[in-house]
Protein backbone atom coordinates (compact mmCIF):
# COMPACT_ATOMS: atom_id res chain seq x y z
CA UNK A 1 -19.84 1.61 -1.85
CA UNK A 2 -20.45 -1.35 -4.46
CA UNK A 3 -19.76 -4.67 -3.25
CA UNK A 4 -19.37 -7.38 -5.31
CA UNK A 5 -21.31 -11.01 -4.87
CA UNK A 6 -17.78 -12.54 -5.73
CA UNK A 7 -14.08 -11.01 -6.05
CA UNK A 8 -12.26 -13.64 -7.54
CA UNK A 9 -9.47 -11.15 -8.62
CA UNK A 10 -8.16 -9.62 -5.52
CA UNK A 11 -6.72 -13.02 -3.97
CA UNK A 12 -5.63 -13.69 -7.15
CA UNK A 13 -3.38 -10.99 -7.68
CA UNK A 14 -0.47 -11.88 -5.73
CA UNK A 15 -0.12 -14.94 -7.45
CA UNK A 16 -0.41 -13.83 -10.73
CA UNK A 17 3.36 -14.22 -11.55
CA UNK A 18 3.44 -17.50 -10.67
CA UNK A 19 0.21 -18.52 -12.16
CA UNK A 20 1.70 -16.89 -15.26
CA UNK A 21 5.18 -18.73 -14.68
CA UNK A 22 3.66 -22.18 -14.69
CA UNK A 23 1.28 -21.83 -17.67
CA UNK A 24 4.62 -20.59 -19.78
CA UNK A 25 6.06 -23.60 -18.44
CA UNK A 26 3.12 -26.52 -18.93
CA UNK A 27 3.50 -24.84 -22.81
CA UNK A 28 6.59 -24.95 -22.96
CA UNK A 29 6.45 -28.26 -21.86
CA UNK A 30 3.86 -29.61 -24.14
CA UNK A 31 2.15 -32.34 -22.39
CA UNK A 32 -1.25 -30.83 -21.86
CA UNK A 33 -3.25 -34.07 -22.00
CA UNK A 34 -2.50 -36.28 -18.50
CA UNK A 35 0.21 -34.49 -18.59
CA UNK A 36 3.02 -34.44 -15.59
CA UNK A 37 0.86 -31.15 -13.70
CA UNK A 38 -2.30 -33.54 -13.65
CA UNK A 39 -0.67 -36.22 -11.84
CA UNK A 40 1.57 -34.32 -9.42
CA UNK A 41 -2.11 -31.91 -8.38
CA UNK A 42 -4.17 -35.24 -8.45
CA UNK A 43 -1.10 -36.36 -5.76
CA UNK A 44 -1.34 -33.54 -4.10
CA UNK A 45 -4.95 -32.71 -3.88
CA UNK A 46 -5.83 -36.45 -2.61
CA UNK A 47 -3.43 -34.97 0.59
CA UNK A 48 -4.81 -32.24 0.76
CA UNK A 49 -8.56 -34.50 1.02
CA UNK A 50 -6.65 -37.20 3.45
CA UNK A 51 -7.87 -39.27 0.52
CA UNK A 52 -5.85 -41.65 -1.37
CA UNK A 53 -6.53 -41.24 -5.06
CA UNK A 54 -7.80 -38.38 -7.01
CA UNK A 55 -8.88 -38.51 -10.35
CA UNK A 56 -8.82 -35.30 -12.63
CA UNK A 57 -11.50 -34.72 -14.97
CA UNK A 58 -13.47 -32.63 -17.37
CA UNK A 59 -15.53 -30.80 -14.86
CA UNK A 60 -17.55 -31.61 -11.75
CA UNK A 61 -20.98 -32.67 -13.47
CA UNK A 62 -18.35 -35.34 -15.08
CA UNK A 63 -17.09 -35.86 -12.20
CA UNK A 64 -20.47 -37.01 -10.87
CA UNK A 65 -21.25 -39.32 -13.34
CA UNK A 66 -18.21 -41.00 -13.46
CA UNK A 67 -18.17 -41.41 -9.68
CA UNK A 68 -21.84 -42.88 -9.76
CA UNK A 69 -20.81 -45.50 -12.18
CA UNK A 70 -17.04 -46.62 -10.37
CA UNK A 71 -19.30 -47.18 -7.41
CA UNK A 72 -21.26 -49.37 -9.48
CA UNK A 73 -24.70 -47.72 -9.94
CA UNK A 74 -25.87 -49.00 -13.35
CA UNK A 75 -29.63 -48.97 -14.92
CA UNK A 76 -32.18 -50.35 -12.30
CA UNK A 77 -30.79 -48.41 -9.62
CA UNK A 78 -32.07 -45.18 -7.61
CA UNK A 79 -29.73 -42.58 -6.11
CA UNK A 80 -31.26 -40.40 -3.21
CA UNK A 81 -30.37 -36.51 -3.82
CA UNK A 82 -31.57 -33.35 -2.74
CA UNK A 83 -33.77 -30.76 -4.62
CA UNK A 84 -32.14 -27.39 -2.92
CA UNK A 85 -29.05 -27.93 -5.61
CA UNK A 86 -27.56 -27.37 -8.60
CA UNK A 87 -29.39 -29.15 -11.41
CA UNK A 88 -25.86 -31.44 -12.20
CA UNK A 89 -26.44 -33.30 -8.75
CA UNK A 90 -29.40 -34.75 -10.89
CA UNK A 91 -28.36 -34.23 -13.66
CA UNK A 92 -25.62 -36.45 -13.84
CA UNK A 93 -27.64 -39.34 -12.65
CA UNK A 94 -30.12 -40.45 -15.68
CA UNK A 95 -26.31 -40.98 -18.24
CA UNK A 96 -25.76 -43.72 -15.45
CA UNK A 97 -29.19 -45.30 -16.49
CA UNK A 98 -30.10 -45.22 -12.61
CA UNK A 99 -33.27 -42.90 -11.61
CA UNK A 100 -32.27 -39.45 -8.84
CA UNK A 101 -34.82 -39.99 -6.22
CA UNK A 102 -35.77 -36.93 -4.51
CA UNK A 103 -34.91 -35.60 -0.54
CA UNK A 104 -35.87 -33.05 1.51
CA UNK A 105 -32.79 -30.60 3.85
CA UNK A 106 -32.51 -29.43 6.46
CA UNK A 107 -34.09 -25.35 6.25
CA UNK A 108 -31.36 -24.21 8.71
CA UNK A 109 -27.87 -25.76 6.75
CA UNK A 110 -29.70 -26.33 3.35
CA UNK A 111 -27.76 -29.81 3.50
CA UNK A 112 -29.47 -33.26 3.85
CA UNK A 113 -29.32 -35.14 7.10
CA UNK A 114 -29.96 -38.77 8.40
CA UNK A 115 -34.04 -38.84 8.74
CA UNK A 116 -34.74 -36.73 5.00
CA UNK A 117 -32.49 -39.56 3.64
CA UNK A 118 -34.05 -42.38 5.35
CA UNK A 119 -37.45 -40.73 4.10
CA UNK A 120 -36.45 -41.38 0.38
CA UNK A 121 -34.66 -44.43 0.56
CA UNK A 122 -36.19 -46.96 -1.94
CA UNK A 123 -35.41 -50.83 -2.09
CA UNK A 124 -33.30 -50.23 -5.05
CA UNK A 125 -31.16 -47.18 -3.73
CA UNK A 126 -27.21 -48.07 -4.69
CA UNK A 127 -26.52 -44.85 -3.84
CA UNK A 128 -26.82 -41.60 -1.60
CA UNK A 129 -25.58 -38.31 -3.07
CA UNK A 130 -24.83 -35.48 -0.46
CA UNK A 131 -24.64 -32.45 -1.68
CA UNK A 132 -22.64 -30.24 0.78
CA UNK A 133 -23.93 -26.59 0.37
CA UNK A 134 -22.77 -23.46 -0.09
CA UNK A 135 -19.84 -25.09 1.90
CA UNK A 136 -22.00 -26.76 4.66
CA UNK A 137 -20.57 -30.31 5.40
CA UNK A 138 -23.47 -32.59 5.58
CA UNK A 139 -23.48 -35.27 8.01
CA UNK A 140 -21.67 -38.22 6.29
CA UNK A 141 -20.87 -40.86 8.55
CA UNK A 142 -24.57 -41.19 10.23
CA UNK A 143 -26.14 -40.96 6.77
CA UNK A 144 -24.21 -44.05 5.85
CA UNK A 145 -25.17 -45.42 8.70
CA UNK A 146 -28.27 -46.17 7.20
CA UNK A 147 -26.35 -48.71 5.50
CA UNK A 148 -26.15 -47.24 1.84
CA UNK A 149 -22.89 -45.79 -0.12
CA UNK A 150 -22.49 -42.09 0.08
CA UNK A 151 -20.61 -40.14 -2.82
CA UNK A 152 -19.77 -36.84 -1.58
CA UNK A 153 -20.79 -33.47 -3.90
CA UNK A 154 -18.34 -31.53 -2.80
CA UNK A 155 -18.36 -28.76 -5.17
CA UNK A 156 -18.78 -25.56 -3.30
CA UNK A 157 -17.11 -27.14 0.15
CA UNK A 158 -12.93 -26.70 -0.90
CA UNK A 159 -11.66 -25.99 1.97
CA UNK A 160 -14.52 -26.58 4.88
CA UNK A 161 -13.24 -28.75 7.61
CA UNK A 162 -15.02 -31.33 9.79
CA UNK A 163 -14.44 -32.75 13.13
CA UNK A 164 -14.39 -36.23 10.81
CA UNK A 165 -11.77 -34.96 8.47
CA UNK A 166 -12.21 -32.72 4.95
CA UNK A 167 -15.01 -33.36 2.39
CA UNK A 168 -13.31 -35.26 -0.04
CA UNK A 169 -12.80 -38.58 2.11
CA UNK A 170 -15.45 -38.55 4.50
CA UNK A 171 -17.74 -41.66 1.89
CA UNK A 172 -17.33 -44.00 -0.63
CA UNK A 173 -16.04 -41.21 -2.89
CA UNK A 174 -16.18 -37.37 -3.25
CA UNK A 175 -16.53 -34.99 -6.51
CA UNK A 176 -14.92 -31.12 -6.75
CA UNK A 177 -15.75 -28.80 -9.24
CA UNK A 178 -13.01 -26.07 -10.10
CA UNK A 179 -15.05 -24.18 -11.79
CA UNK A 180 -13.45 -20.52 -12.16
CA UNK A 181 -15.96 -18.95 -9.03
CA UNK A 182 -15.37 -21.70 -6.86
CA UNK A 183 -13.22 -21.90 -3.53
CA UNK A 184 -10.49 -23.57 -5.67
CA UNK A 185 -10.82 -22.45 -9.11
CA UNK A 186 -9.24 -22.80 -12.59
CA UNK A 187 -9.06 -20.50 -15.27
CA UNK A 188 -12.28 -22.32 -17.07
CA UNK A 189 -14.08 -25.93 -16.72
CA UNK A 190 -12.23 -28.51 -14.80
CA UNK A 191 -13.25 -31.26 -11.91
CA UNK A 192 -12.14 -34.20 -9.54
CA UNK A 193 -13.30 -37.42 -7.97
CA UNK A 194 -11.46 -38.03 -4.89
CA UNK A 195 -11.79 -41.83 -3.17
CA UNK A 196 -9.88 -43.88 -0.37
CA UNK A 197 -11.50 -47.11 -2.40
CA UNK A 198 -8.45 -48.13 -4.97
CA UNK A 199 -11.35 -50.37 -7.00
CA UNK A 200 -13.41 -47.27 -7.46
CA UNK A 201 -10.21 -45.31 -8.60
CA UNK A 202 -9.19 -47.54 -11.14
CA UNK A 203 -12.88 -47.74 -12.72
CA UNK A 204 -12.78 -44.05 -12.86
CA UNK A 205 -9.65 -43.55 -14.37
CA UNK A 206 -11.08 -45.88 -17.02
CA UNK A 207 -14.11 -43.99 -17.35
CA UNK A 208 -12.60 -41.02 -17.57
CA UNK A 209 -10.17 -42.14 -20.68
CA UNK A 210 -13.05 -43.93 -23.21
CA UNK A 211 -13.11 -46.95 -20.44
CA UNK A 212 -9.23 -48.03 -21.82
CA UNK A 213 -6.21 -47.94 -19.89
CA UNK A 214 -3.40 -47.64 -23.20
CA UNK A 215 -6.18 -46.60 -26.11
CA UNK A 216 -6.05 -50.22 -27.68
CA UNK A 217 -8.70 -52.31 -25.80
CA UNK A 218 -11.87 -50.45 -24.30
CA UNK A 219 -13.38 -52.76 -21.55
CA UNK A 220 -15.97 -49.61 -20.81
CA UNK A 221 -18.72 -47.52 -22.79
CA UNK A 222 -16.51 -44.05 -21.18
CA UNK A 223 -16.28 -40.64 -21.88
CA UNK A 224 -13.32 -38.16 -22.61
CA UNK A 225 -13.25 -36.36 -19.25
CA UNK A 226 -9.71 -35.33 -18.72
CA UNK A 227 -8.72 -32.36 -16.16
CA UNK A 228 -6.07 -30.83 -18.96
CA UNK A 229 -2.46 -29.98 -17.66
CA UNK A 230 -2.55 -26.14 -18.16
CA UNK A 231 -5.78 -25.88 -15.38
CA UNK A 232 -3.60 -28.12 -13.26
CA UNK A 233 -0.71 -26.16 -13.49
CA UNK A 234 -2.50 -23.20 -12.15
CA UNK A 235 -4.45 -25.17 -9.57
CA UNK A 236 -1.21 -26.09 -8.27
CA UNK A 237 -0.34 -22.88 -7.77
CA UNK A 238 -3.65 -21.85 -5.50
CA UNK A 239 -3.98 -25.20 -3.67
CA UNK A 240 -1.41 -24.24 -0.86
CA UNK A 241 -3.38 -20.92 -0.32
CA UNK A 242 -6.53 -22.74 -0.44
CA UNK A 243 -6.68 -23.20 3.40
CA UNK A 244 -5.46 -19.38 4.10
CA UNK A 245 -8.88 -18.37 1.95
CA UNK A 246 -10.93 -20.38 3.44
CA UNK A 247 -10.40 -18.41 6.72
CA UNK A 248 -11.18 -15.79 5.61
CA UNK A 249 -14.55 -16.75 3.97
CA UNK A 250 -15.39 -18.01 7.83
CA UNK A 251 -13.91 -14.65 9.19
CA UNK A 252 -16.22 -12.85 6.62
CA UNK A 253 -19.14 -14.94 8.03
CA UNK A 254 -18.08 -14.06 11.50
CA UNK A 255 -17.97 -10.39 10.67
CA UNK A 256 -21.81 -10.86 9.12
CA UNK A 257 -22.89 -11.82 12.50
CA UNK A 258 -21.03 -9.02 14.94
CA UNK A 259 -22.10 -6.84 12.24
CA UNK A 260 -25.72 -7.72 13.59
CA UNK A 261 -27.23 -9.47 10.45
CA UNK A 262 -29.21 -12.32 12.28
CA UNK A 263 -31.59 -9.26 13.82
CA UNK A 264 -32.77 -8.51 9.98
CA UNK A 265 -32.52 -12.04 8.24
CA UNK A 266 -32.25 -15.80 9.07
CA UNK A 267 -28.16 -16.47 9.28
CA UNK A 268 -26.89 -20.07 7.56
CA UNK A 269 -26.22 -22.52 10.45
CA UNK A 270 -23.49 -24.24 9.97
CA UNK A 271 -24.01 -28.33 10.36
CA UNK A 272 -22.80 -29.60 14.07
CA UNK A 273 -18.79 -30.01 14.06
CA UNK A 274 -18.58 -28.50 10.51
CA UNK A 275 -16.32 -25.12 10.07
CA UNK A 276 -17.55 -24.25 6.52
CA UNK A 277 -15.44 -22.36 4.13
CA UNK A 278 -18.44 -20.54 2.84
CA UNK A 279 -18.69 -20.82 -1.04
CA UNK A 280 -21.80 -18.35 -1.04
CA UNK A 281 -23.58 -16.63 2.18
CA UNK A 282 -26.82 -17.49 1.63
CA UNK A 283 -29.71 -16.15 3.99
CA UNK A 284 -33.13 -16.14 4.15
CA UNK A 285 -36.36 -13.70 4.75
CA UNK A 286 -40.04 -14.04 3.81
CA UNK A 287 -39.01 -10.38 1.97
CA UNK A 288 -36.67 -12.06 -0.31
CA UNK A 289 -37.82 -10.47 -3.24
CA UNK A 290 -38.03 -6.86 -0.87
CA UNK A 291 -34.61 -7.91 -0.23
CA UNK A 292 -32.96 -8.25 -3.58
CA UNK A 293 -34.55 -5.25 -4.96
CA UNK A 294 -33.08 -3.26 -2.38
CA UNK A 295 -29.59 -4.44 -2.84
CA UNK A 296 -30.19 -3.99 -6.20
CA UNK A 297 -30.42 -0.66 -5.89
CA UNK A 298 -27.53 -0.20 -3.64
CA UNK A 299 -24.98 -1.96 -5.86
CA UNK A 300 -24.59 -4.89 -3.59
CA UNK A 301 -24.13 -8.09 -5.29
CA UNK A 302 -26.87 -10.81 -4.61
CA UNK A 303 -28.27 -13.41 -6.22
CA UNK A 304 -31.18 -16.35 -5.77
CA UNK A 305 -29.79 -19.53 -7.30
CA UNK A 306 -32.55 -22.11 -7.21
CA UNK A 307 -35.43 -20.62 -7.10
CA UNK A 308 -37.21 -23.84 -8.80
CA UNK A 309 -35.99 -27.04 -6.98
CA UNK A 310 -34.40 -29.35 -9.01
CA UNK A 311 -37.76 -31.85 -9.05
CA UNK A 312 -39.67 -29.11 -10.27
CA UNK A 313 -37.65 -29.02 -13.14
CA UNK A 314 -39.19 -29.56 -16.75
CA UNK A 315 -36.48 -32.01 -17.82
CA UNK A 316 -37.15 -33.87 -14.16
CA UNK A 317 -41.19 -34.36 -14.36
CA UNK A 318 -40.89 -38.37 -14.68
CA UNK A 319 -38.69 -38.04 -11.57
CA UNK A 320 -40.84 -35.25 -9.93
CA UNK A 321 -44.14 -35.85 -10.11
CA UNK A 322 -45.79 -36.07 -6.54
CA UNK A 323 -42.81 -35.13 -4.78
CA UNK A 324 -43.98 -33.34 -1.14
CA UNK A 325 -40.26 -31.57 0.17
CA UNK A 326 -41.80 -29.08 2.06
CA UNK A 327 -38.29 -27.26 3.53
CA UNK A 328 -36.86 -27.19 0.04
CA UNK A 329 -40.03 -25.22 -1.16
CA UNK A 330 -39.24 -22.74 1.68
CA UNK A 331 -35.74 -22.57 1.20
CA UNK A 332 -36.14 -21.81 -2.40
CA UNK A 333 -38.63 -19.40 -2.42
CA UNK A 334 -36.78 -16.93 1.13
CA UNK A 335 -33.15 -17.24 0.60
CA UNK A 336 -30.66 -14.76 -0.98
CA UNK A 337 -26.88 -14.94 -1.70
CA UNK A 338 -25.24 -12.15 -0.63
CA UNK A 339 -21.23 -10.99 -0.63
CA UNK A 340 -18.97 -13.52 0.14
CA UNK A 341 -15.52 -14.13 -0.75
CA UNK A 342 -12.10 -14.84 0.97
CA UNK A 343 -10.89 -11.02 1.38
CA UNK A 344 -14.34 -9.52 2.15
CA UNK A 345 -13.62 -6.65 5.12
CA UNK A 346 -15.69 -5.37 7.99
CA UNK A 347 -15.92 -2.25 6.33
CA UNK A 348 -17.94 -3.86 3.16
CA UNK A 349 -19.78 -5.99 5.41
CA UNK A 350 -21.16 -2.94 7.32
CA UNK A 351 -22.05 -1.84 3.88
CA UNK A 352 -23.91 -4.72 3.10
CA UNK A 353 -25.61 -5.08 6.20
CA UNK A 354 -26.66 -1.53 6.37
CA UNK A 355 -28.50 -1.66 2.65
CA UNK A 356 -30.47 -5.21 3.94
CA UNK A 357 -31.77 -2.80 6.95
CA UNK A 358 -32.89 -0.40 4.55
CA UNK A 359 -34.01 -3.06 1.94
CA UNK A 360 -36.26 -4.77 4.78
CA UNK A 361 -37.19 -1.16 6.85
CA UNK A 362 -34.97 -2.32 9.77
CA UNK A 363 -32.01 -0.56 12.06
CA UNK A 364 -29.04 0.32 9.88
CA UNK A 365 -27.14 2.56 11.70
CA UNK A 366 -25.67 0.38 14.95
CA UNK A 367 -24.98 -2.66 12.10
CA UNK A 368 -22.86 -0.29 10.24
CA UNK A 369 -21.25 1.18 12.98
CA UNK A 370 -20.48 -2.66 14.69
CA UNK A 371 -19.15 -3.56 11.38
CA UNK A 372 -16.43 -0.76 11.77
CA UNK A 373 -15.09 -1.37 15.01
C-alpha cells in the first residue's frame, strides 16, 4: 500500500459543493479585491485565534514582513529567529531593513525556547520571531519574558491548542500562511497577521494597501498584499472544520506511537501544555538517509525539508558567518517527514511503520499488527 506524505483531497471532498457554491457566488458577486468574504473570514478567523483583528494578505512570507514593520522594527534593528525553518522566517526580515539574528531549538520539539533566545539576544533586538514547527507551539509567554516583543510564525500550527490559548494571540502579533498544503488551506497563495494590539492592526492594514487607507494619500512606503475574496470565500468554508482536522492529525500521531514507532526512530515531543495539530510528522534517526531510501522504495511519502539551516544559506552568509547552533545542525542532518494528514488510519500507519522497520533492519511485524487492532 502507497501512502501519501499529504492527502489534501480526501477531507476535502465533502465540502466540495459548498466550496464550489461560494466561489460561484464571490463571482457572481464581483468584489474580489477586500471584498465582503475578506472581511467577514478576517472576523471570523481573529475568533477563531481569541485575537481581535486579523489582517488578510498576499501570503504568509507577506505576512511576516508586514507584521515586523506594524510592530515597528525598522533599519538598525535585529530580530532573533531560528535556523531549523523555512527560509521566509528570514527571509522576510532584510525588506524591513532590520538584520535576522540567528537561534538555536530545542532537538526534541524543533521549536525555540527561553535560554536559545536569551543566547542570541543582541542590544538592538526589537524583535523575537517564533517559529512554531511542524505545529509545535513554542513557549511564548516565558520567551517574552525576557522582556522583548514576540511575533508569532504560525504557519504550520492552524489548529494546535495551548494551555495559554491558540497560536495566533499568544504575542505581540501572529502570521498564518494558507498555503494550499497547510492545516487551513486555500486553493493557491494567501496569508494573515492576526494581533490583539489595535495600533499594530491599523499599521498593517496600511501596509498591506500601498501604506494608504482610501488610495489618495500614502503615509507608508507599502506593498500590495491583499488576501483576494475568492481564497476567502473558500477558507470560509473549511475554517469551521478546521478544529475537527486537527484531531485527527493528533489521533494520527497517537496511532504512530501505539503503532510502536518510538522503538525504531526518535518521536516529535510535543512542547509542555501544547496539543499540536501536526502540520508534518517529522522524526529523526542517525539513518536518515537509510531511512528515506527505504520508504522510497515502498511508496511511502517522505520528505527532508531543511536539510541546510537557514544561516547556512548562500543568500544569508553576511548574517551567517560564525554562527555555532549545534541542535539545528543535528536536527537538519537526522530528521524525516513522514505521512501525516487529518484522515490518516491505523491501517496506513501500520504500513508506514512496518516499511521504517525494514528501511532501518528493525521489528516490523508486531508494529504492523499493533497498528491494526
Amino acid at each position: 500500500m502507497s501512502v501519501p506524505l499529504f492527502d489534501t483531497r480526501t477531507p476535502l471532498a465533502p465540502l466540495r459543493a459548498e466550496i464550489d457554491g461560494a466561489i460561484k457566488a464571490a463571482v457572481d458577486d464581483g468584489r474580489f479585491i477586500l471584498g465582503p468574504n475578506v472581511a467577514a473570514f478576517e472576523e471570523e478567523f481573529a475568533a477563531h485565534c481569541g485575537a481581535e483583528h486579523t489582517i488578510g494578505v498576499a501570503n504568509g512570507t507577506d505576512a511576516l514582513t508586514i507584521a515586523l514593520r506594524a510592530m515597528g522594527v525598522g533599519p538598525g534593528d535585529d530580530v532573533v529567529v531560528p535556523s531549523f525553518t523555512f527560509y521566509a522566517s528570514a527571509e522576510a526580515i532584510p525588506p524591513t531593513g532590520a538584520r535576522p539574528v540567528f537561534c538555536d531549538v530545542d532537538r526534541e520539539t524543533c521549536c525555540v525556547t527561553p535560554d536559545t533566545v536569551r543566547a542570541a539576544l543582541t542590544p538592538r533586538t526589537k524583535a523575537v520571531m517564533v517559529v512554531h514547527l511542524f505545529g509545535n507551539v513554542a513557549p511564548v509567554a516565558a520567551i517574552e519574558a525576557l522582556g522583548v516583543p514576540v511575533l508569532e510564525d504560525a504557519a504550520q500550527a492552524a489548529g494546535s491548542m495551548t494551555d495559554a490559548g491558540r497560536p495566533g494571540a499568544l504575542g505581540t502579533a501572529a502570521t498564518f500562511s494558507f498555503f494550499p498544503s497547510k492545516n487551513l488551506g486555500a486553493f493557491g497563495d494567501g496569508g494573515a497577521i492576526t494581533t490583539r494590539d489595535a495600533a499594530v492592526a491599523d499599521r498593517a492594514r496600511m501596509l498591506r494597501f500601498h501604506g494608504s487607507w482610501d488610495k489618495v494619500t500614502y503615509e507608508h512606503v507599502g506593498y500590495n498584499s491583499r488576501l483576494d475574496d475568492l481564497q476567502a470565500a473558500i477558507l470560509r468554508v473549511q475554517l469551521p472544520h478546521l478544529d475537527g482536522w486537527a484531531d485527527g492529525r493528533r489521533a494520527a500521531g497517537e496511532h504512530y506511537r501505539e503503532a510502536g514507532l518510538a522503538e525504531l526512530v526518535a518521536l516529535p515531543r510535543a512542547v509542555d501544555g501544547c496539543r499540536p495539530a501536526w502540520h508534518l510528522y517529522v522524526v529523526r534517526s542517525e539513518r536518515a538517509g537509510e531511512l528515506a531510501a527505504g520508504l522510497g522504495e515502498r511508496a511511502i511519502g517522505h520528505k527532508a525539508y531543511y536539510r541546510t539551516p537557514v544561516h547556512r544559506q548562500p543568500a544569508m552568509a553576511e548574517y551567517g558567518a560564525g554562527v555555532d547552533l549545534p541542535a539545528t545542525d543535528e536536527v537538519a542532518r537526522t530528521h524525516l517527514a513522514i505521512p501525516m494528514s487529518p484522515v490518516l488510519d491505523a491501517g496506513q500507519v501500520g504500513e508506514v511503520v512496518g516499511a521504517v522497520g525494514e528501511a532501518l533492519g528493525g521489528r516490523t511485524g508486531g508494529a504492523r499488527r499493533r497498528a491494526a487492532t
